[in-house]
Protein backbone atom coordinates (compact mmCIF):
# COMPACT_ATOMS: atom_id res chain seq x y z
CA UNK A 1 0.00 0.00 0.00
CA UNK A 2 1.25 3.51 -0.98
CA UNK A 3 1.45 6.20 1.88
CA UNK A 4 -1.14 8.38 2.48
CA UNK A 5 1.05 12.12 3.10
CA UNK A 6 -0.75 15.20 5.05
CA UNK A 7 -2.38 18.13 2.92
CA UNK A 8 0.38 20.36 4.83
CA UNK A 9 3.27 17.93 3.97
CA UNK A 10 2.38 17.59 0.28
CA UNK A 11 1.82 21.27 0.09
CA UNK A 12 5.44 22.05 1.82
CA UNK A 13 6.72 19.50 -0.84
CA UNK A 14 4.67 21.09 -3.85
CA UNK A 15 6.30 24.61 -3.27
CA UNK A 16 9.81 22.87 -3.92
CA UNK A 17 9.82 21.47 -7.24
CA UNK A 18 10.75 22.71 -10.37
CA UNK A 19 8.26 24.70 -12.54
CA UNK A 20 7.03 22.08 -15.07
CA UNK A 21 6.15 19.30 -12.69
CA UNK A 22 4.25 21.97 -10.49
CA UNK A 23 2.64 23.04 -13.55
CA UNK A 24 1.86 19.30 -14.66
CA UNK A 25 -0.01 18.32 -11.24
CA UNK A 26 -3.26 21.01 -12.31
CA UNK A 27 -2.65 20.71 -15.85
CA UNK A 28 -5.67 19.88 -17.93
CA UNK A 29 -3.76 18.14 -20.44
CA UNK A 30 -2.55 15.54 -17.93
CA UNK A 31 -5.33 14.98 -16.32
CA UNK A 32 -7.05 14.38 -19.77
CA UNK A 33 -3.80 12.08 -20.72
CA UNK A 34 -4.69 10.14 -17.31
CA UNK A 35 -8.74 9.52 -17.82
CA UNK A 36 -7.68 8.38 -21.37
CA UNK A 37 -5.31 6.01 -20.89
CA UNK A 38 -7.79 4.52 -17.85
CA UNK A 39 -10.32 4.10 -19.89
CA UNK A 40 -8.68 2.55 -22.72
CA UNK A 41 -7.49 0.09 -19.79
CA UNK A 42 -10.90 -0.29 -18.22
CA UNK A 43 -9.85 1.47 -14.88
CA UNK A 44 -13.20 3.17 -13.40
CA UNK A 45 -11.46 4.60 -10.76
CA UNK A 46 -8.83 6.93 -12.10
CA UNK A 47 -9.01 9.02 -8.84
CA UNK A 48 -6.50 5.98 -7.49
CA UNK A 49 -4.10 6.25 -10.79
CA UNK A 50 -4.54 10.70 -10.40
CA UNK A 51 -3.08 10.17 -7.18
CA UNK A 52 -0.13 7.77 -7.80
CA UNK A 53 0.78 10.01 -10.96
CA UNK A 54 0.40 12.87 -8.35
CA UNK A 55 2.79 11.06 -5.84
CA UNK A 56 5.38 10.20 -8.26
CA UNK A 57 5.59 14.04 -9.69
CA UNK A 58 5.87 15.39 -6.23
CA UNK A 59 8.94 12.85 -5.36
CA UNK A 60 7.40 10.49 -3.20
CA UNK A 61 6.42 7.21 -5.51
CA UNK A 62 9.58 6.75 -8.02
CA UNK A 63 8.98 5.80 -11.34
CA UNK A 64 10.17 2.73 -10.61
CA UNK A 65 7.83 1.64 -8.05
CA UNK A 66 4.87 2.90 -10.27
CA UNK A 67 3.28 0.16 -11.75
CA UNK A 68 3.85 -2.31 -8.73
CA UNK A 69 1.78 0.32 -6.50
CA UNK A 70 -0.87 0.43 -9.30
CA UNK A 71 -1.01 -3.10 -9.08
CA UNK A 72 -1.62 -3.56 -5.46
CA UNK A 73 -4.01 0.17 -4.82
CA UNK A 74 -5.74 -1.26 -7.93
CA UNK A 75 -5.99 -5.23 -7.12
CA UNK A 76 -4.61 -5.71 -11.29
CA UNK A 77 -2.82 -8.54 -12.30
CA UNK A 78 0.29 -7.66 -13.59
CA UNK A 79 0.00 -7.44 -17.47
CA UNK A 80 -2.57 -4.47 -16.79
CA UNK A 81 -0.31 -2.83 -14.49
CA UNK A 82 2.42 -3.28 -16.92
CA UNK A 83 0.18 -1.86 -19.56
CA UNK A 84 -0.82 1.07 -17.64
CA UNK A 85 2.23 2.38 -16.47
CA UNK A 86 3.98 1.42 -19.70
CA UNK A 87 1.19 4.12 -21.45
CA UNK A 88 1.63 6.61 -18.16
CA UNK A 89 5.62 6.93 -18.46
CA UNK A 90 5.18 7.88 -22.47
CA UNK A 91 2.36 10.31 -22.26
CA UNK A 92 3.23 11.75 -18.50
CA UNK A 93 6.66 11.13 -16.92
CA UNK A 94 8.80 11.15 -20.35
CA UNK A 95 7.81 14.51 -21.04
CA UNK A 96 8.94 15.49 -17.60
CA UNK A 97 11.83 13.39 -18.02
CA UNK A 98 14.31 16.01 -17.17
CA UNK A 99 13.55 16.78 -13.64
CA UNK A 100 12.16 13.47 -12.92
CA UNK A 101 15.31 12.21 -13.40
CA UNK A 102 17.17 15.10 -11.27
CA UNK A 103 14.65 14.52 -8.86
CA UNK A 104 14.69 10.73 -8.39
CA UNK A 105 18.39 10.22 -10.00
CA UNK A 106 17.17 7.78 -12.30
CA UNK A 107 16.72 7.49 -16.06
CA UNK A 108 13.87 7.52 -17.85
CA UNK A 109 12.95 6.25 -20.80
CA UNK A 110 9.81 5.53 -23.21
CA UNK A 111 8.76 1.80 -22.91
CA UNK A 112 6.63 1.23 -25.90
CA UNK A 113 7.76 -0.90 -28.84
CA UNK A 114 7.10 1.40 -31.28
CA UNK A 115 8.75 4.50 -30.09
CA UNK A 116 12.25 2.00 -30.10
CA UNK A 117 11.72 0.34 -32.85
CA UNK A 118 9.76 1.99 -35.38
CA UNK A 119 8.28 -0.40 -38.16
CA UNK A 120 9.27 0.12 -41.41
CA UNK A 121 6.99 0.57 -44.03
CA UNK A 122 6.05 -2.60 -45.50
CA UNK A 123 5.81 -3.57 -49.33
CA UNK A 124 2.02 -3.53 -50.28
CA UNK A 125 1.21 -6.78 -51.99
CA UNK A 126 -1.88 -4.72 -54.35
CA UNK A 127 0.32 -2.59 -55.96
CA UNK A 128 2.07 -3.08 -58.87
CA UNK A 129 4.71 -1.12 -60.20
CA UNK A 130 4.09 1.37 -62.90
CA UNK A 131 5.55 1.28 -66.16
C-alpha cells in the first residue's frame, strides 16, 4: 500500500519542485492524458491512478515503483499494471523526463515498442509497379 502524506506535507513539498512538474499536477492536459489512458485500460477509478501520478511528480512514488503500486491500490494482475504504467511513463513522466530524473536520479525512458523500434513501411502486396 502507498502512503497516504498530510495536505500540509504535500503542500510544503509542492512549493519545492521545479516549474514544469508543479505546472503538470493542475494541468488539464494531464489529467485528460490520465482519464484516457484509464479508460482505454478499463480502470473506473482513475481518482487511485490521479493520485499515484500525483505522488510520483511530487517525489514520493519513483517511477520505478509505479506500476507495482498500481497493481496492489488497484488489485490488477500484472500485465494491466504493466500496460498502464507502460502508457503513463510515455504520455506523462517522459515529457517530464528532465527533472524526474534530477529529482529521483534515475533514467527515464519511453517503454513502448514502437517509439524503439519503429516499423518500417512494408511492401504492399496490391500494388504493382508502374511502367
Amino acid at each position: 500500500m502507498v502512503e497516504e502524506y498530510p495536505k500540509e506535507e504535500l503542500q510544503k513539498i509542492y512549493k519545492d519542485l521545479p516549474d514544469d512538474l508543479r505546472e503538470a499536477l493542475f494541468s488539464q492536459k494531464m489529467a485528460s492524458a490520465i482519464s484516457d489512458v484509464c479508460t482505454s485500460n478499463g480502470i473506473e477509478n482513475s481518482e487511485v491512478v490521479s493520485k499515484l501520478v500525483g505522488y510520483t511528480l511530487l517525489g514520493l512514488l519513483p517511477p520505478d515503483e509505479f506500476e507495482k503500486a498500481l497493481a496492489d491500490e488497484l488489485k490488477l494482475n500484472q500485465d494491466v499494471a504493466k500496460n498502464i504504467a507502460k502508457e503513463l511513463t510515455d504520455v506523462v513522466f517522459y515529457p517530464l523526463k528532465e527533472s524526474l530524473e534530477v529529482l529521483y536520479g534515475v533514467k527515464i525512458e519511453k517503454r513502448t515498442a514502437e517509439a524503439k523500434h519503429p516499423k518500417k513501411a512494408e511492401k504492399d502486396a496490391y500494388l504493382e509497379p508502374i511502367e
